[in-house]
C-alpha atoms as a PDB file:
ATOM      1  CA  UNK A   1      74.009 256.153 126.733  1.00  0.00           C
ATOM      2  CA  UNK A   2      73.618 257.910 123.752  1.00  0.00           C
ATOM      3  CA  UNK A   3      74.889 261.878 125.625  1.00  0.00           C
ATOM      4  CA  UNK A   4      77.969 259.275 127.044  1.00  0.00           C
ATOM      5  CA  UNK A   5      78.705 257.681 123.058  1.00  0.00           C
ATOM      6  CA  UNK A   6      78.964 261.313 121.481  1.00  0.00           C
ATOM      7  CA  UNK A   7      80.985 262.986 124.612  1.00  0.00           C
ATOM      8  CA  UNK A   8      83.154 260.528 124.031  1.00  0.00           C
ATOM      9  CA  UNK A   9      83.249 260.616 120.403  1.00  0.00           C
ATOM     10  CA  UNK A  10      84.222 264.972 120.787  1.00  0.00           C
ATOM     11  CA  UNK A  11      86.932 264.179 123.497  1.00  0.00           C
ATOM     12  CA  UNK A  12      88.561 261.869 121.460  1.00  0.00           C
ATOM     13  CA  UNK A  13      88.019 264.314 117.895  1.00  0.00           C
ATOM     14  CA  UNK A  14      89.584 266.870 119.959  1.00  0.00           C
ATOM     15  CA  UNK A  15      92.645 265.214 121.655  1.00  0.00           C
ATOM     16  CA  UNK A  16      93.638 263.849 117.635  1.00  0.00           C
ATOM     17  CA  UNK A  17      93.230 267.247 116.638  1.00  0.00           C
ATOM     18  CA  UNK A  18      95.518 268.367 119.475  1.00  0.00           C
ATOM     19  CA  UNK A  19      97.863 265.259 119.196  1.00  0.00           C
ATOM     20  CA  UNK A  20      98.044 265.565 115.534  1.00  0.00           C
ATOM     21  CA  UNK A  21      97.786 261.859 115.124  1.00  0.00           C
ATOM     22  CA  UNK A  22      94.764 259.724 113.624  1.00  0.00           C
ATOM     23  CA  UNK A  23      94.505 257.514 116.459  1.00  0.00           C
ATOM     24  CA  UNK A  24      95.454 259.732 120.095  1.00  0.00           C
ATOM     25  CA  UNK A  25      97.596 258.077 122.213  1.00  0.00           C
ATOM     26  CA  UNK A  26      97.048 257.501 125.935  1.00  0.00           C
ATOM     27  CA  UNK A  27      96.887 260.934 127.481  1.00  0.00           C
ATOM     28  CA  UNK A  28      96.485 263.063 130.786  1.00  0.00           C
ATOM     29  CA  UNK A  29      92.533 262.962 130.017  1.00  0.00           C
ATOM     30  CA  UNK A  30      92.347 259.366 129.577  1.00  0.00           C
ATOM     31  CA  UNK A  31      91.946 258.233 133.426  1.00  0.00           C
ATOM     32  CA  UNK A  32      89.007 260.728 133.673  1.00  0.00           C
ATOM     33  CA  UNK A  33      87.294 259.394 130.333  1.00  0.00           C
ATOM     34  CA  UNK A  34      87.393 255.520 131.914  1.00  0.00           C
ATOM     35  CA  UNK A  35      83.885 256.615 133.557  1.00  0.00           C
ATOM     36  CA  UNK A  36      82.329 257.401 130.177  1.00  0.00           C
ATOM     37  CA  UNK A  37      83.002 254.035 128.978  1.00  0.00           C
ATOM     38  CA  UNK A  38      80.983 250.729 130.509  1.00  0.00           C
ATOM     39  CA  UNK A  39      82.848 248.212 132.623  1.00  0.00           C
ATOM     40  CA  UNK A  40      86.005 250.536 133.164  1.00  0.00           C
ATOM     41  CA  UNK A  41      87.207 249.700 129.035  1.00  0.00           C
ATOM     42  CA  UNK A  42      89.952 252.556 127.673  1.00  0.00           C
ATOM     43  CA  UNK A  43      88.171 255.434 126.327  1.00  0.00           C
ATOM     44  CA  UNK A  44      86.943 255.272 122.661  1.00  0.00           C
ATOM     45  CA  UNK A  45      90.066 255.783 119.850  1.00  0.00           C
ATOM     46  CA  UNK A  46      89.549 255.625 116.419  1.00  0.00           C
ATOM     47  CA  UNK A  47      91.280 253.415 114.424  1.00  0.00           C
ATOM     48  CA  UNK A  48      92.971 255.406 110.932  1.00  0.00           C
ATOM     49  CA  UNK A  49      90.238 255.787 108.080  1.00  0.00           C
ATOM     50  CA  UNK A  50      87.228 258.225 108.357  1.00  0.00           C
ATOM     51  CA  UNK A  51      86.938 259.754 111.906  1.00  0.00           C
ATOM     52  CA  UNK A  52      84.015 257.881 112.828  1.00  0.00           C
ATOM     53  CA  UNK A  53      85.381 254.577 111.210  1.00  0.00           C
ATOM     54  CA  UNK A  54      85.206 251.409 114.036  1.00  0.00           C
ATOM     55  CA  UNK A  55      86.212 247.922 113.365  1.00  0.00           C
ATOM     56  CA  UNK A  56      84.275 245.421 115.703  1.00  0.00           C
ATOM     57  CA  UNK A  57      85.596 242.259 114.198  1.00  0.00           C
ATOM     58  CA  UNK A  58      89.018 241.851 112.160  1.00  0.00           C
ATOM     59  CA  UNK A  59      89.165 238.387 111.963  1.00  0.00           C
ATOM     60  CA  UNK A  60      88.532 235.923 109.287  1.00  0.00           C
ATOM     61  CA  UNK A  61      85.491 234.622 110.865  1.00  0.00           C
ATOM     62  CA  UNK A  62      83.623 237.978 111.252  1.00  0.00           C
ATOM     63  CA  UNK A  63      84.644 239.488 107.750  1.00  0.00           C
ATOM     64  CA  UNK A  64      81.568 237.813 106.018  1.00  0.00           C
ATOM     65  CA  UNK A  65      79.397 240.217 107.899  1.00  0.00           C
ATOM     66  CA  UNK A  66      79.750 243.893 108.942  1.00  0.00           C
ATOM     67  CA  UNK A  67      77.869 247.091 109.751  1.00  0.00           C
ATOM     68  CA  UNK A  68      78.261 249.845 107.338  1.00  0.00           C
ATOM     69  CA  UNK A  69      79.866 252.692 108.681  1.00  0.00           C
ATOM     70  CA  UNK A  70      78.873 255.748 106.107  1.00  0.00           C
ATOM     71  CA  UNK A  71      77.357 256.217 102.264  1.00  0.00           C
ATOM     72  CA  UNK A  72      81.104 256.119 101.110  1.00  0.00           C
ATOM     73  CA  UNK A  73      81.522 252.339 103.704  1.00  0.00           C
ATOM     74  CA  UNK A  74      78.680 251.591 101.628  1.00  0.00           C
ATOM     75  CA  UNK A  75      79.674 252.285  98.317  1.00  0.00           C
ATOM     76  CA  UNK A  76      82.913 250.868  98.607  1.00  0.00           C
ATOM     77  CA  UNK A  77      81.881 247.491 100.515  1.00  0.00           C
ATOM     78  CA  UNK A  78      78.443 247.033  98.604  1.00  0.00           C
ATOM     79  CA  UNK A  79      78.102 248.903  95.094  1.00  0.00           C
ATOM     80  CA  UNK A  80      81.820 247.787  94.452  1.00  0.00           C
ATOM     81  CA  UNK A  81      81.909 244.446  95.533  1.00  0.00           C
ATOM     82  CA  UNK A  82      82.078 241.276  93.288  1.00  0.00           C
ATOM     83  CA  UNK A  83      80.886 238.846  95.151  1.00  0.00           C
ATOM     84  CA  UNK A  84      76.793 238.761  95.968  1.00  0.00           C
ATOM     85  CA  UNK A  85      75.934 241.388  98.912  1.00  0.00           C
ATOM     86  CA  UNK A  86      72.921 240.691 101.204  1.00  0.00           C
ATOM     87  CA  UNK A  87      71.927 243.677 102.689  1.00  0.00           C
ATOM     88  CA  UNK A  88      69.905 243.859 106.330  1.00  0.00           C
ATOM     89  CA  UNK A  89      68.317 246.980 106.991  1.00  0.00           C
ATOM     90  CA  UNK A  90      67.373 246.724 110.554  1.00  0.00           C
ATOM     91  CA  UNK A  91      66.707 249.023 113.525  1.00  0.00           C
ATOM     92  CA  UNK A  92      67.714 248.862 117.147  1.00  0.00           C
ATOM     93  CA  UNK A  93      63.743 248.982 118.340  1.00  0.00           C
ATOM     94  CA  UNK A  94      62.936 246.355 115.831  1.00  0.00           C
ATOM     95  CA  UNK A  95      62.036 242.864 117.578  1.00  0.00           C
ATOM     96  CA  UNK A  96      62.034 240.903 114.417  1.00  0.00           C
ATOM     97  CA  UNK A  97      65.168 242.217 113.365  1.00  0.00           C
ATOM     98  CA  UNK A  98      66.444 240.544 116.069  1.00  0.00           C
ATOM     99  CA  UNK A  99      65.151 237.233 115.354  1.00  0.00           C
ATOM    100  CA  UNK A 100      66.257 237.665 111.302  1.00  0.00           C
ATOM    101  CA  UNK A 101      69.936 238.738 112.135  1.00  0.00           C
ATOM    102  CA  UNK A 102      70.937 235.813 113.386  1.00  0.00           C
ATOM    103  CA  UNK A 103      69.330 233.850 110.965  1.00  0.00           C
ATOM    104  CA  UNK A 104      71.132 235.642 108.289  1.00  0.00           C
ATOM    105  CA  UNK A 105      74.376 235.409 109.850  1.00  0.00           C
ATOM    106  CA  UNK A 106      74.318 231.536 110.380  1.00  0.00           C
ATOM    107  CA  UNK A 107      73.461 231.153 107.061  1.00  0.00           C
ATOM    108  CA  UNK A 108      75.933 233.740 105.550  1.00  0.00           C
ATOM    109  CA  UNK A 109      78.703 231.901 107.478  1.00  0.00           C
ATOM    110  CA  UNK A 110      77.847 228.669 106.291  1.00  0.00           C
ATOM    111  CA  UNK A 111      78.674 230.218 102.429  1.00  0.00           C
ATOM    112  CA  UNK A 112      82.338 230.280 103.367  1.00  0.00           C
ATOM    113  CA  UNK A 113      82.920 233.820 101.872  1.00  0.00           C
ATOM    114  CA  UNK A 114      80.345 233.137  98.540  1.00  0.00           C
ATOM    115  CA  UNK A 115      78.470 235.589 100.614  1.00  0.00           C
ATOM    116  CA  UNK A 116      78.636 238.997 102.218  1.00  0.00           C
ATOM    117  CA  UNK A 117      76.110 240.554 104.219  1.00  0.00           C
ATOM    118  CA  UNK A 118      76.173 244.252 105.218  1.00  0.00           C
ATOM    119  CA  UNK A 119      74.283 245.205 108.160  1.00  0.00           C
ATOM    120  CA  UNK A 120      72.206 249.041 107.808  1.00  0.00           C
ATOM    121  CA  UNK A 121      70.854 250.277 110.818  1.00  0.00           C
ATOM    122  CA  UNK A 122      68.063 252.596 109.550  1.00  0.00           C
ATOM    123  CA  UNK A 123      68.001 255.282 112.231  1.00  0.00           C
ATOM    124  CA  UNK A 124      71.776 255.910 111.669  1.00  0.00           C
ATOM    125  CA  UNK A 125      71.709 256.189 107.688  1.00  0.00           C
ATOM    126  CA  UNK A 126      68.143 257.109 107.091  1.00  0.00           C
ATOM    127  CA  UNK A 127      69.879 258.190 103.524  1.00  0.00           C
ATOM    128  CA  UNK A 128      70.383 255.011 102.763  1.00  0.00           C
ATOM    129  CA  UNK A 129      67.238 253.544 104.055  1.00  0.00           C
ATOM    130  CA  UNK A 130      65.319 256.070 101.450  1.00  0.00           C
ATOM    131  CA  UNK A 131      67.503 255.642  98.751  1.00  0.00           C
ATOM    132  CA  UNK A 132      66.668 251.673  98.544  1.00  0.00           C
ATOM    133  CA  UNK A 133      62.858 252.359  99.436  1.00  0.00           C
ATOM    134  CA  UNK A 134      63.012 250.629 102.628  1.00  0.00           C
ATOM    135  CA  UNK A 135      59.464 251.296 105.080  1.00  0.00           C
ATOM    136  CA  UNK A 136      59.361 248.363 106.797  1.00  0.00           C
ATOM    137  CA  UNK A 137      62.104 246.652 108.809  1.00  0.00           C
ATOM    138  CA  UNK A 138      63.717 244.047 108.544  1.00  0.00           C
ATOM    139  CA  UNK A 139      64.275 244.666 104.393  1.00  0.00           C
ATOM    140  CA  UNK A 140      67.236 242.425 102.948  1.00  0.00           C
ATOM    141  CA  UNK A 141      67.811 243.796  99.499  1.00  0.00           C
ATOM    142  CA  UNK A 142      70.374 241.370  97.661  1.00  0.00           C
ATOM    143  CA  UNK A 143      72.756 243.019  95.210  1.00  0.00           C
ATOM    144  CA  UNK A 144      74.640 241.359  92.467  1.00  0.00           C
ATOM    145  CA  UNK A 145      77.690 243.275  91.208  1.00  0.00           C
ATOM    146  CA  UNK A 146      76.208 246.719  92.474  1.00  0.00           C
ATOM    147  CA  UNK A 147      72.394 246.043  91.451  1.00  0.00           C
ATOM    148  CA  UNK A 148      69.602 245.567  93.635  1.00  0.00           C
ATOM    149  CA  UNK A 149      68.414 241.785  92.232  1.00  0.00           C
ATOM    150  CA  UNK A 150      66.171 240.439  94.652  1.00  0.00           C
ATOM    151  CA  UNK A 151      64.458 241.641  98.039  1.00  0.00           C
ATOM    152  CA  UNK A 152      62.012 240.773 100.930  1.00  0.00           C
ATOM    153  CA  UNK A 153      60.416 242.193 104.155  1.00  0.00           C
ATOM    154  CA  UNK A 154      60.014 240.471 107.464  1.00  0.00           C
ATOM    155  CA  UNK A 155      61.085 237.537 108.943  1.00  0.00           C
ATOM    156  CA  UNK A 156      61.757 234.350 107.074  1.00  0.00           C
ATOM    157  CA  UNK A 157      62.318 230.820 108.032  1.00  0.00           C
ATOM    158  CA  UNK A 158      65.862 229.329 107.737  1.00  0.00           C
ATOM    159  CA  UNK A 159      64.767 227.200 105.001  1.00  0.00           C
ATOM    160  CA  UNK A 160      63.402 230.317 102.962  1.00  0.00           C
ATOM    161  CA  UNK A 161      66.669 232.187 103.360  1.00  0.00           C
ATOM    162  CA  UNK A 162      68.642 229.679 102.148  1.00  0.00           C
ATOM    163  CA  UNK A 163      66.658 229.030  98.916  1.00  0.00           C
ATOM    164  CA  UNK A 164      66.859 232.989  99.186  1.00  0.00           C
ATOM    165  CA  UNK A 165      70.440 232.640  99.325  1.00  0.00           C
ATOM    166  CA  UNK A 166      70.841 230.521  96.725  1.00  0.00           C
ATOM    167  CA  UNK A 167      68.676 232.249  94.032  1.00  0.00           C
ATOM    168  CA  UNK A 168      71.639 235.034  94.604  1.00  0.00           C
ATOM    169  CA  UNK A 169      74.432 232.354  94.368  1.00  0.00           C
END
């Protein structure tokens, strides 16, 4: 999966820098890409931003939580953000991350935009992961107006988060 995501990722870098465009239209090479993607989707095309920038969710409902994309996603979504940031670092391989997500996403939701909570998968920005001293997944670090304020490791029960939740409110 991983060979098919970065093929995909270099046809599509090299058909905007033949196109000219930041997103590539529909081209010739399009047809034979549909096997690289899974259930017969359109091939991969960024959206404008940074080259590697992808939007998942758009809509009102999904903006309380996202993924962070790069150190400058990070900056610009966490450090400069003036609402209260929860921040998951998580990994892929990690079975109580997925049992936390969730969790934290419910509960996130529930604070009607109070809240933000920006998701950090650790083998993707390692860079990040060191820079906040995270060793152990899942680490939620919660930031107040660019400051690291509270934090804790491993899996919590719903009623924990939200008195965790509300310490940051």
């Amino acid at each position: 999966m991983a060979q098919r995501l970065l093929l995909r990722r270099l046809v599509c870098l090299n058909l905007r820098k033949s196109c000219g465009s930041l997103c590539s239209p529909p081209s010739a090479l399009s047809p034979s890409l549909n096997h690289l993607s899974w259930h017969n989707k359109p091939p991969f095309l960024h959206r404008a931003g940074s080259p590697f920038s992808r939007g998942f969710c758009d809509s009102p409902a999904c903006s309380d939580t996202f993924n962070v994309q790069n150190k400058t996603d990070f900056t610009d979504r966490v450090l400069n953000n003036n609402k209260p940031v929860l921040v998951d670092f998580h990994a892929s391989w990690c079975k109580p991350c997925h049992t936390l997500g969730p969790r934290l996403e419910k509960l996130v939701a529930k604070q009607k935009g109070n809240v933000i909570m920006a998701k950090i998968d650790i083998d993707e920005h390692t860079d990040l992961a060191m820079e906040y001293q995270v060793t152990v997944v899942p680490t939620v670090i919660a930031m107040k107006n660019g400051c690291a304020v509270d934090k804790f490791i491993g899996v919590k029960s719903e009623d924990e988060l939200e008195a965790f939740i509300k310490k940051l409110l």
